[in-house]
N, C-alpha and C. Protein backbone atom coordinates (compact mmCIF):
# COMPACT_ATOMS: atom_id res chain seq x y z
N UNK A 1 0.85 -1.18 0.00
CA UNK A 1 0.00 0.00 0.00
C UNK A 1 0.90 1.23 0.00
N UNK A 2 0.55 2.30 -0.82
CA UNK A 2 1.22 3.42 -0.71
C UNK A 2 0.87 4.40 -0.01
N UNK A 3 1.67 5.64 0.01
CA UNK A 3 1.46 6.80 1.06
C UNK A 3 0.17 7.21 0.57
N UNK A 4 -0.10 7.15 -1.21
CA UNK A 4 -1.22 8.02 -1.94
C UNK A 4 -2.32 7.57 -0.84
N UNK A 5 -2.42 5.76 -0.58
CA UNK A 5 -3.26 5.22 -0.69
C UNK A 5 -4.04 5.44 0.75
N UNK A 6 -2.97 5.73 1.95
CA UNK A 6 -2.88 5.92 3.02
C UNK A 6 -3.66 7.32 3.33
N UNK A 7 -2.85 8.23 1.97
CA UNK A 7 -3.54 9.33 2.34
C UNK A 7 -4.67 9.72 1.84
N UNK A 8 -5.30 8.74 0.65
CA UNK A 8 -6.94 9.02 0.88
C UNK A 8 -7.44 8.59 1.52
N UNK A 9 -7.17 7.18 2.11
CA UNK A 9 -7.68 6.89 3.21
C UNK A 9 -7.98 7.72 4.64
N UNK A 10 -7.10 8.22 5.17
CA UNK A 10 -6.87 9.34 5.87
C UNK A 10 -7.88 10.64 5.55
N UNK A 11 -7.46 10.92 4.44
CA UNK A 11 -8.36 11.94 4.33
C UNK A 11 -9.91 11.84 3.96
N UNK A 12 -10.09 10.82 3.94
CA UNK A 12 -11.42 10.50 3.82
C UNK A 12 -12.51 10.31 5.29
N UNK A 13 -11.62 10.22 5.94
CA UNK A 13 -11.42 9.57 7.76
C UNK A 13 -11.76 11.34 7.95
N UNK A 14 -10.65 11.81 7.54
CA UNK A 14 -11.00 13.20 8.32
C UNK A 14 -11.84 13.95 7.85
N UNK A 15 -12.40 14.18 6.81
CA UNK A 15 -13.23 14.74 6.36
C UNK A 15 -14.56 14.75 6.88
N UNK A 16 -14.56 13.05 7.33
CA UNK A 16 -15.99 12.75 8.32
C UNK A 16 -16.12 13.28 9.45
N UNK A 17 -15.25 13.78 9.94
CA UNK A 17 -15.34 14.88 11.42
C UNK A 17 -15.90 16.54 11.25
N UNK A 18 -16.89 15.71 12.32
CA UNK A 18 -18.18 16.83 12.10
C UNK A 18 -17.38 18.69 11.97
N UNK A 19 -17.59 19.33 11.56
CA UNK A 19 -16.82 20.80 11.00
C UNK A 19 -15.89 20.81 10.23
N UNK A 20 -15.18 19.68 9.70
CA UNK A 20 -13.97 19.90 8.82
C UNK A 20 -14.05 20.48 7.64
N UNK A 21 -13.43 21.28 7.48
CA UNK A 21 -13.88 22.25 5.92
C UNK A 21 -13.35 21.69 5.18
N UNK A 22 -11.49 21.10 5.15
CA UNK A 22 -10.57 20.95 3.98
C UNK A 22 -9.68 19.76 4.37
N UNK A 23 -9.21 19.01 4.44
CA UNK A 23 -8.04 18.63 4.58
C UNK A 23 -7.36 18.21 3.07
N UNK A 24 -6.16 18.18 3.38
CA UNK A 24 -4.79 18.65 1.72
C UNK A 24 -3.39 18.01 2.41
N UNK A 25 -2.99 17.89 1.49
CA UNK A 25 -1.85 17.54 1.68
C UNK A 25 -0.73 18.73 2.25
N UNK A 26 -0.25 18.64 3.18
CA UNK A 26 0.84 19.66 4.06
C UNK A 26 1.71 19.71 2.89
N UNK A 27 1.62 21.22 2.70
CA UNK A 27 2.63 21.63 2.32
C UNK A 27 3.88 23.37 3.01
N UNK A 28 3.16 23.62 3.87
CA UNK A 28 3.56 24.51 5.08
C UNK A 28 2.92 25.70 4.50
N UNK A 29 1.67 25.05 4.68
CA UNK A 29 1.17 26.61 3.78
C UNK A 29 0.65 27.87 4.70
N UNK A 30 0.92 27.25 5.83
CA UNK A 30 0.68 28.71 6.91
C UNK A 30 1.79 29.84 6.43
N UNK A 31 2.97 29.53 6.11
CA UNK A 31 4.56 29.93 5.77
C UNK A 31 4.37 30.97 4.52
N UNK A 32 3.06 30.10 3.52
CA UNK A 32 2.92 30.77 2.49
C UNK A 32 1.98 31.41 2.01
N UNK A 33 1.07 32.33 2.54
CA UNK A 33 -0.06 32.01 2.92
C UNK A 33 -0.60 33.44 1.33
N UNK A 34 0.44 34.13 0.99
CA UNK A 34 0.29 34.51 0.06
C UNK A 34 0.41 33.99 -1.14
N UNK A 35 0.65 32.73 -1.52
CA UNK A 35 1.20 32.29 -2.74
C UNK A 35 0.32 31.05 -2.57
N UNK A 36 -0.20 30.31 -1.72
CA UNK A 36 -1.23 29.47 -1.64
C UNK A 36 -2.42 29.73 -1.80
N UNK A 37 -3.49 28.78 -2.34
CA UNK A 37 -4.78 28.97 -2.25
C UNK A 37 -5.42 29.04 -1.08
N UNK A 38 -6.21 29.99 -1.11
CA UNK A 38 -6.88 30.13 0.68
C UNK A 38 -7.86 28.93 0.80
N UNK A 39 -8.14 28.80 1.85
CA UNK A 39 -8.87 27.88 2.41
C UNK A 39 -9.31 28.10 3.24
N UNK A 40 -10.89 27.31 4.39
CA UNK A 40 -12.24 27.65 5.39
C UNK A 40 -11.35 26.92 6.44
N UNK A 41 -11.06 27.25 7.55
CA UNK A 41 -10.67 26.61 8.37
C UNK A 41 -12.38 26.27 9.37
N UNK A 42 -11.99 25.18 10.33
CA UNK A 42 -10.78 24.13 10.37
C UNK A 42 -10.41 23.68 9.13
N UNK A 43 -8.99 23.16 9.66
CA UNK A 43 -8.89 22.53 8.56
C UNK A 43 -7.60 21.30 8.67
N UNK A 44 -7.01 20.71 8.07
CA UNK A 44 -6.23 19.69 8.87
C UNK A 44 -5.66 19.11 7.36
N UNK A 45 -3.93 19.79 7.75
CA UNK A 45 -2.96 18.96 6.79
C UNK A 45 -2.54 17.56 7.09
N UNK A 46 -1.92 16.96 6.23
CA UNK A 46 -1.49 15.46 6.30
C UNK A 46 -0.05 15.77 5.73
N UNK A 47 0.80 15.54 6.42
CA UNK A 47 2.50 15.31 6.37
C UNK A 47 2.85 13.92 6.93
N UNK A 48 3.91 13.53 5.80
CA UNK A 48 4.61 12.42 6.05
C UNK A 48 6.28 12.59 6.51
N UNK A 49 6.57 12.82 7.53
CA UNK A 49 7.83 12.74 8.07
C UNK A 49 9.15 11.65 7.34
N UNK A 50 10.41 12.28 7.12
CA UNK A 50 10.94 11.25 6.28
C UNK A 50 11.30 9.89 7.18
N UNK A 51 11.79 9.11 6.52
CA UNK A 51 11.59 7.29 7.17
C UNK A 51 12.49 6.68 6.25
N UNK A 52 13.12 5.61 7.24
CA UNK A 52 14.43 5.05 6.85
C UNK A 52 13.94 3.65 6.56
N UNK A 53 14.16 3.37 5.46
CA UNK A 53 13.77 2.02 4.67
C UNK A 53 14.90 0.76 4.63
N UNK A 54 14.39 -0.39 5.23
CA UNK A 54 14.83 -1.63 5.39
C UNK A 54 14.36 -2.84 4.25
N UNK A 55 15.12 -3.36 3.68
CA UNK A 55 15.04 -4.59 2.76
C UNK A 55 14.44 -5.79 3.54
N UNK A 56 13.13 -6.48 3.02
CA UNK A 56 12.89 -7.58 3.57
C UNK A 56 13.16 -8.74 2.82
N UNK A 57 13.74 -9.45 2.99
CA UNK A 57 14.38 -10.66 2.07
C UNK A 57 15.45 -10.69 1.53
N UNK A 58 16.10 -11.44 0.67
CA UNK A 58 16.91 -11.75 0.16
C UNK A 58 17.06 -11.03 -1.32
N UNK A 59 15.45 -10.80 -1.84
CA UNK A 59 15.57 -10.52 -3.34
C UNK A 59 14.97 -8.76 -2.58
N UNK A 60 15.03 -8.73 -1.96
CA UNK A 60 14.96 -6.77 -1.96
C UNK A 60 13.50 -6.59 -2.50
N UNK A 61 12.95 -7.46 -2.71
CA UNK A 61 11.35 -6.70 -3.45
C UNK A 61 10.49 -6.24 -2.39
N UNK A 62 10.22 -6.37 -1.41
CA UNK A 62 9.92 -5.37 -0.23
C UNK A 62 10.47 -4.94 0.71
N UNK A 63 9.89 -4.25 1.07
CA UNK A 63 10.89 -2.66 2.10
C UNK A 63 9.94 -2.88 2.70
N UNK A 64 10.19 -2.38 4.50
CA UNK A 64 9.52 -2.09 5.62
C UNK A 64 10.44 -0.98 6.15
N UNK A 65 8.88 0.18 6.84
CA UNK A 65 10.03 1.28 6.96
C UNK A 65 8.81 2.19 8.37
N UNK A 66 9.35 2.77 9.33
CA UNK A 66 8.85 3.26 10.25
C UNK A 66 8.62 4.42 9.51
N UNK A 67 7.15 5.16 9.73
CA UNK A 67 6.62 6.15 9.40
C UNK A 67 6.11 6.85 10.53
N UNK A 68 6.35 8.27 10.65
CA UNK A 68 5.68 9.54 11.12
C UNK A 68 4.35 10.06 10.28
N UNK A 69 3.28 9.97 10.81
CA UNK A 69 2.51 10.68 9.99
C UNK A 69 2.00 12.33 10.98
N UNK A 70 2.19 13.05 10.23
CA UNK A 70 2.01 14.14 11.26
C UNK A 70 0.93 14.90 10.66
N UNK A 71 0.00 15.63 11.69
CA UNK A 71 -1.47 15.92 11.37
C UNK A 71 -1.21 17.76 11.81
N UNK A 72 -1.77 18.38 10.91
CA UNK A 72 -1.52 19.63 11.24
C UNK A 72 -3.24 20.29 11.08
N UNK A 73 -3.68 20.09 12.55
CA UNK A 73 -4.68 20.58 13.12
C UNK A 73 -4.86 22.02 12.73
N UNK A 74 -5.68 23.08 12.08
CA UNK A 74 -5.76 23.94 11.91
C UNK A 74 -6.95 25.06 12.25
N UNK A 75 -6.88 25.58 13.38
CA UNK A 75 -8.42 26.31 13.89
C UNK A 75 -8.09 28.04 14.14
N UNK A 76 -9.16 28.90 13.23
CA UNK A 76 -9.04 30.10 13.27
C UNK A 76 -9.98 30.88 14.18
N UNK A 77 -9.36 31.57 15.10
CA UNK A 77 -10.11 31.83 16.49
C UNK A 77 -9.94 33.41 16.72
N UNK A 78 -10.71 34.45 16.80
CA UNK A 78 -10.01 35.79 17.06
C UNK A 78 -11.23 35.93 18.89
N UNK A 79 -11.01 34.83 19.56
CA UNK A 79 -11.48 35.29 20.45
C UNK A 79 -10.41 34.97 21.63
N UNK A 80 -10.54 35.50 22.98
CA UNK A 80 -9.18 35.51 23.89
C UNK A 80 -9.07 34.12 24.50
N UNK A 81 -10.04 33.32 24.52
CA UNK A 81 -9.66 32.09 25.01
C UNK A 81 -10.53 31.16 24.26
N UNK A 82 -10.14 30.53 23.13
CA UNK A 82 -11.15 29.79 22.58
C UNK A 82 -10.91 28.17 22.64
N UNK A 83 -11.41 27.14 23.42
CA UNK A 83 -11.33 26.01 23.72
C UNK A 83 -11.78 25.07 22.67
N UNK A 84 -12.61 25.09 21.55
CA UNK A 84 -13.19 25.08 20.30
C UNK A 84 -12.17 23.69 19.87
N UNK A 85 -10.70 24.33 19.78
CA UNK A 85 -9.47 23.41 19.39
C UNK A 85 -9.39 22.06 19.99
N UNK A 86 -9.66 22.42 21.80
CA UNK A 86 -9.10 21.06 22.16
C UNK A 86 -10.27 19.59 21.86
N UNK A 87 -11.56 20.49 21.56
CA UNK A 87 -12.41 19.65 21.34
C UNK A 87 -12.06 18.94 20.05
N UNK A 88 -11.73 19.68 18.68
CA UNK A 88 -11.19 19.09 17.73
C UNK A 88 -10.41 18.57 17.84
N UNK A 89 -9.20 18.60 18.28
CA UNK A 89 -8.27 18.06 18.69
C UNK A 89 -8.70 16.47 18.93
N UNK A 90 -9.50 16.10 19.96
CA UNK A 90 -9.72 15.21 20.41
C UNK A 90 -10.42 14.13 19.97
N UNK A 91 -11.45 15.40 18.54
CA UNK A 91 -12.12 14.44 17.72
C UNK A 91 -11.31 13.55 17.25
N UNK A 92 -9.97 14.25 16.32
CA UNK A 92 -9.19 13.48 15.32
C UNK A 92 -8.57 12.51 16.11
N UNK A 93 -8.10 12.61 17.20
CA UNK A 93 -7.42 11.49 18.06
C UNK A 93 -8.13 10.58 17.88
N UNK A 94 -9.69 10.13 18.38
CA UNK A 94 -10.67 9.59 18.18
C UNK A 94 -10.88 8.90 16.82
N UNK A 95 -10.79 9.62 16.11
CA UNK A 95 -10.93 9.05 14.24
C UNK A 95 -9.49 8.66 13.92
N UNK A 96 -8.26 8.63 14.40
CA UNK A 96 -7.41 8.20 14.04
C UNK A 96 -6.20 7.50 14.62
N UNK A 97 -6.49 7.58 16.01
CA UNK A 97 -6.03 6.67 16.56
C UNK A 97 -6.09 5.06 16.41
N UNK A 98 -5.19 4.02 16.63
CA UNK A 98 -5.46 2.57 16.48
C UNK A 98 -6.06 2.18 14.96
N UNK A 99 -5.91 3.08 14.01
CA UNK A 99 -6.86 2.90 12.88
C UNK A 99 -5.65 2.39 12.59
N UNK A 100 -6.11 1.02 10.94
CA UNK A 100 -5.30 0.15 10.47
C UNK A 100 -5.79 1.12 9.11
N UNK A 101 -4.58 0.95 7.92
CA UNK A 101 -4.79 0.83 6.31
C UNK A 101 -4.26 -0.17 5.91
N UNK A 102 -4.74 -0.94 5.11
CA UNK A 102 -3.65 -1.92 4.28
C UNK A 102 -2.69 -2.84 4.50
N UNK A 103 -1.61 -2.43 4.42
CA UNK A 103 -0.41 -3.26 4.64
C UNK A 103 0.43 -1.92 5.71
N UNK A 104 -0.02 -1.44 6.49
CA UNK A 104 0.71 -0.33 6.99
C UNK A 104 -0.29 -0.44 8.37
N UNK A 105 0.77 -0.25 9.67
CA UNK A 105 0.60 -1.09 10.92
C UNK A 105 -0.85 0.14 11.50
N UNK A 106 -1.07 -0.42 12.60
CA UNK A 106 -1.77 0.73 13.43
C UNK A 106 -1.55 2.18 13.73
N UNK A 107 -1.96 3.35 13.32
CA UNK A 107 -1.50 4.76 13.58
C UNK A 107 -1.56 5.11 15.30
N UNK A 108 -0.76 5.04 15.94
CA UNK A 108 -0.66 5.42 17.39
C UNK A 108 -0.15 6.94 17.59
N UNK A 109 -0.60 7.22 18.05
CA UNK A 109 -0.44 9.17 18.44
C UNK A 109 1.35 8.80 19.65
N UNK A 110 2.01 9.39 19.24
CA UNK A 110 3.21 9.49 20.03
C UNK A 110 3.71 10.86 20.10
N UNK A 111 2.95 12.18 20.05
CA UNK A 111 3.04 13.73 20.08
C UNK A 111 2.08 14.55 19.64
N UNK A 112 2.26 15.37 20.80
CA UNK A 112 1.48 16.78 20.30
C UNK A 112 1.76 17.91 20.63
N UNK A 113 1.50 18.92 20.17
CA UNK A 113 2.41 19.79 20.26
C UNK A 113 1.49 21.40 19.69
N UNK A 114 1.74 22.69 20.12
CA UNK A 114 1.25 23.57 19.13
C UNK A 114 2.28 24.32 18.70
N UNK A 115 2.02 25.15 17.22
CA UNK A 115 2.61 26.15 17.07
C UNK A 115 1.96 27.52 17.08
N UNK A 116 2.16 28.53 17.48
CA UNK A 116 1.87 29.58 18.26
C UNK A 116 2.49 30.94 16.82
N UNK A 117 2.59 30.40 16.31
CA UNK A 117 3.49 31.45 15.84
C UNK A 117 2.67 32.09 14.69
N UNK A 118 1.58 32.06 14.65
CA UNK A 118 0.73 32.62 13.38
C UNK A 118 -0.68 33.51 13.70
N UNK A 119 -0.99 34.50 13.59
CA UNK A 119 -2.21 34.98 14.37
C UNK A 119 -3.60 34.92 14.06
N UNK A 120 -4.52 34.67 15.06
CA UNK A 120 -5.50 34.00 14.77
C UNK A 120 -5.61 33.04 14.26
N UNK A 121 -4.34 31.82 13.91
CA UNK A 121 -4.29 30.55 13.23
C UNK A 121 -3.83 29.95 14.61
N UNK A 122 -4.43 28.60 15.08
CA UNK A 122 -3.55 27.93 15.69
C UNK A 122 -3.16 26.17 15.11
N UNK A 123 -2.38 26.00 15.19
CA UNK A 123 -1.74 25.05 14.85
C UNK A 123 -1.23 24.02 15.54
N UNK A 124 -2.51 22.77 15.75
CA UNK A 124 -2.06 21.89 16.93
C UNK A 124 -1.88 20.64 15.64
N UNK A 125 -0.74 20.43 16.32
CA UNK A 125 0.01 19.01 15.65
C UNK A 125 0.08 18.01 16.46
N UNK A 126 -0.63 16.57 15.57
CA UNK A 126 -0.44 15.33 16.48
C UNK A 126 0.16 14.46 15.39
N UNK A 127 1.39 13.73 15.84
CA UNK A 127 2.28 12.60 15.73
C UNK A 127 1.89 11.24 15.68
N UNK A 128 1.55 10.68 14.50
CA UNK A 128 1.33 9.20 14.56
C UNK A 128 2.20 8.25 14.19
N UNK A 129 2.75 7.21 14.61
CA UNK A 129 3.68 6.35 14.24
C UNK A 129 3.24 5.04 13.48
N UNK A 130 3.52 4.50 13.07
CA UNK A 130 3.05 3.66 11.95
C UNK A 130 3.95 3.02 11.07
N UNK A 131 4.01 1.50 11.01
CA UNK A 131 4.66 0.61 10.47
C UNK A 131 4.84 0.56 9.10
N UNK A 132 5.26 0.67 7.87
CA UNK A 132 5.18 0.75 6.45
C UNK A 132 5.63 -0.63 5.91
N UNK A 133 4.71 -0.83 4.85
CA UNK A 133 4.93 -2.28 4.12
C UNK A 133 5.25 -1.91 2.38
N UNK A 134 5.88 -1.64 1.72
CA UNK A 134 5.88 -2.12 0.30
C UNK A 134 6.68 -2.80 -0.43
N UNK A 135 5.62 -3.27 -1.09
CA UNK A 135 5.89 -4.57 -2.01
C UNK A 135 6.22 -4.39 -3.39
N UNK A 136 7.03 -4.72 -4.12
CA UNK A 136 6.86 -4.46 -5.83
C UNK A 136 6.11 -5.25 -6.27
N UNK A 137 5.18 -4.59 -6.93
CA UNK A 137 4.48 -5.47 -7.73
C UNK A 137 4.99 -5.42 -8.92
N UNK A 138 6.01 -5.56 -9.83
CA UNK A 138 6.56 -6.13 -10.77
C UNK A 138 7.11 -6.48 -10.96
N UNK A 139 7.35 -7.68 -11.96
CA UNK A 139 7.81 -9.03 -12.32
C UNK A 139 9.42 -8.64 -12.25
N UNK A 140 10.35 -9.57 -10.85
CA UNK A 140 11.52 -8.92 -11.62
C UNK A 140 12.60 -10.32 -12.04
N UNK A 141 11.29 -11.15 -12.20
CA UNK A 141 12.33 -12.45 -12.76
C UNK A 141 13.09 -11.96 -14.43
N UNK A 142 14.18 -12.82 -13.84
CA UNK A 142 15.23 -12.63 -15.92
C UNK A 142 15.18 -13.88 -16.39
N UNK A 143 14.95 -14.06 -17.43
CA UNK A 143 15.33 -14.82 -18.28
C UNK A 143 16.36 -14.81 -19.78
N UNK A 144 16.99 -16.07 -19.91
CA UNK A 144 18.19 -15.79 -20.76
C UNK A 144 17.26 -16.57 -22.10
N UNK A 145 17.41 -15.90 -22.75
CA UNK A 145 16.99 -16.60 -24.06
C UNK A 145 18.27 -17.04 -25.46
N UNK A 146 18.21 -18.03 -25.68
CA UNK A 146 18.97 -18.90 -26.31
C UNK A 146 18.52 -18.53 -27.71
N UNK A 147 19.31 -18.27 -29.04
CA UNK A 147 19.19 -18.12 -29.97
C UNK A 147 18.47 -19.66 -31.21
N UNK A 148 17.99 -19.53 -32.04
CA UNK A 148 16.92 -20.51 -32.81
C UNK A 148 17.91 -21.01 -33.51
N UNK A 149 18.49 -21.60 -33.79
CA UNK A 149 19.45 -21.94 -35.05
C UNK A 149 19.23 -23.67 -35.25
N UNK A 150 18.69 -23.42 -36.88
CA UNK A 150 18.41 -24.78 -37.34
C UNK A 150 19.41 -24.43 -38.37
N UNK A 151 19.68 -25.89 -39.02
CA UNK A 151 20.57 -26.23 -39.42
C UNK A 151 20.18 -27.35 -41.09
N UNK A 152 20.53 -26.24 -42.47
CA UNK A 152 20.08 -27.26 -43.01
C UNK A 152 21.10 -27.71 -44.02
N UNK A 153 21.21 -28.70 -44.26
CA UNK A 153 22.21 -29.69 -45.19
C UNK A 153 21.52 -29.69 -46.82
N UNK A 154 22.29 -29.00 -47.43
CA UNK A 154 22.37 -28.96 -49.64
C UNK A 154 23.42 -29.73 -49.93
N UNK A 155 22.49 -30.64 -50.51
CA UNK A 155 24.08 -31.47 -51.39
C UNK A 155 23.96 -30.90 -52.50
N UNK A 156 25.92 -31.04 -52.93
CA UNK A 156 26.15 -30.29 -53.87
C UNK A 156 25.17 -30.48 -55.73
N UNK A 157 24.41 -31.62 -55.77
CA UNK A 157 24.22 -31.82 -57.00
C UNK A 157 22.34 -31.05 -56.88
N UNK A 158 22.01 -30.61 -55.93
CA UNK A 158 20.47 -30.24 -55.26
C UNK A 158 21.12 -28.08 -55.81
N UNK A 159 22.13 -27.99 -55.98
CA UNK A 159 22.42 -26.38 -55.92
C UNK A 159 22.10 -26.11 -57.25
């Protein structure tokens, strides 16, 4: 199963949580917020943290590899104490915790965290860890192929 596959899955998961306007693929678009398309918050990115890939077998055709999936919670608040977040917050824990995809292990929350640094945006991030499986699916047997050569005999009085 791939990340694509993971991440519609995922985002299909989150979308079902009651207020979600958008979720997209993280691309740090708080950072860019002029050069990106705007968007309704809430709203909730999907980032894949990089991950160090291990050979399973002998012939290398699958890899297993520890994955970060990191969730970038997104709630726009211009009031002085708005609690709104931790409730969301808690939804997605809820919708995505212990959840299985495919060939890729259980998503377990192992962080959270906010970033503070954007106004009227807050930015609570939760950390899921998760086992990775892929497989090639194509053929990587070789074969040697041997050339056809027949062989035919003219006697000289047949020329």
């Amino acid at each position: 199963m791939s990340k694509l596959t993971l991440y519609n899955s995922l985002k299909t998961d989150l979308t079902a949580i009651s207020g979600i306007k958008k979720v997209f693929l993280w691309n740090n678009q708080l950072e860019r917020e002029s050069e990106e398309n705007a968007f309704l918050y809430p709203a909730i990115g999907i980032e894949f943290l990089p991950s160090n890939y291990t050979d399973k077998g002998k012939l290398a055709v699958s890899q297993q590899y520890d994955l970060t999936v990191r969730l970038h919670i997104l709630f726009e608040s211009y009031k002085d104490e708005d609690t709104s977040i931790l409730t969301l917050t808690d939804n997605v824990w809820q919708t995505v915790h212990n959840k299985q995809y495919g060939t890729f292990g259980k998503l377990l929350r192992r962080n959270e965290e906010q970033n503070f640094d954007h106004p009227n945006v807050q930015d609570y991030i939760q950390d899921y860890a998760t086992l990775g499986n892929d497989n090639q699916t194509q053929d990587t047997t070789t074969a040697t192929l041997a050339p056809n050569l027949t062989t035919e005999i003219v006697k000289p009085n047949e020329l």
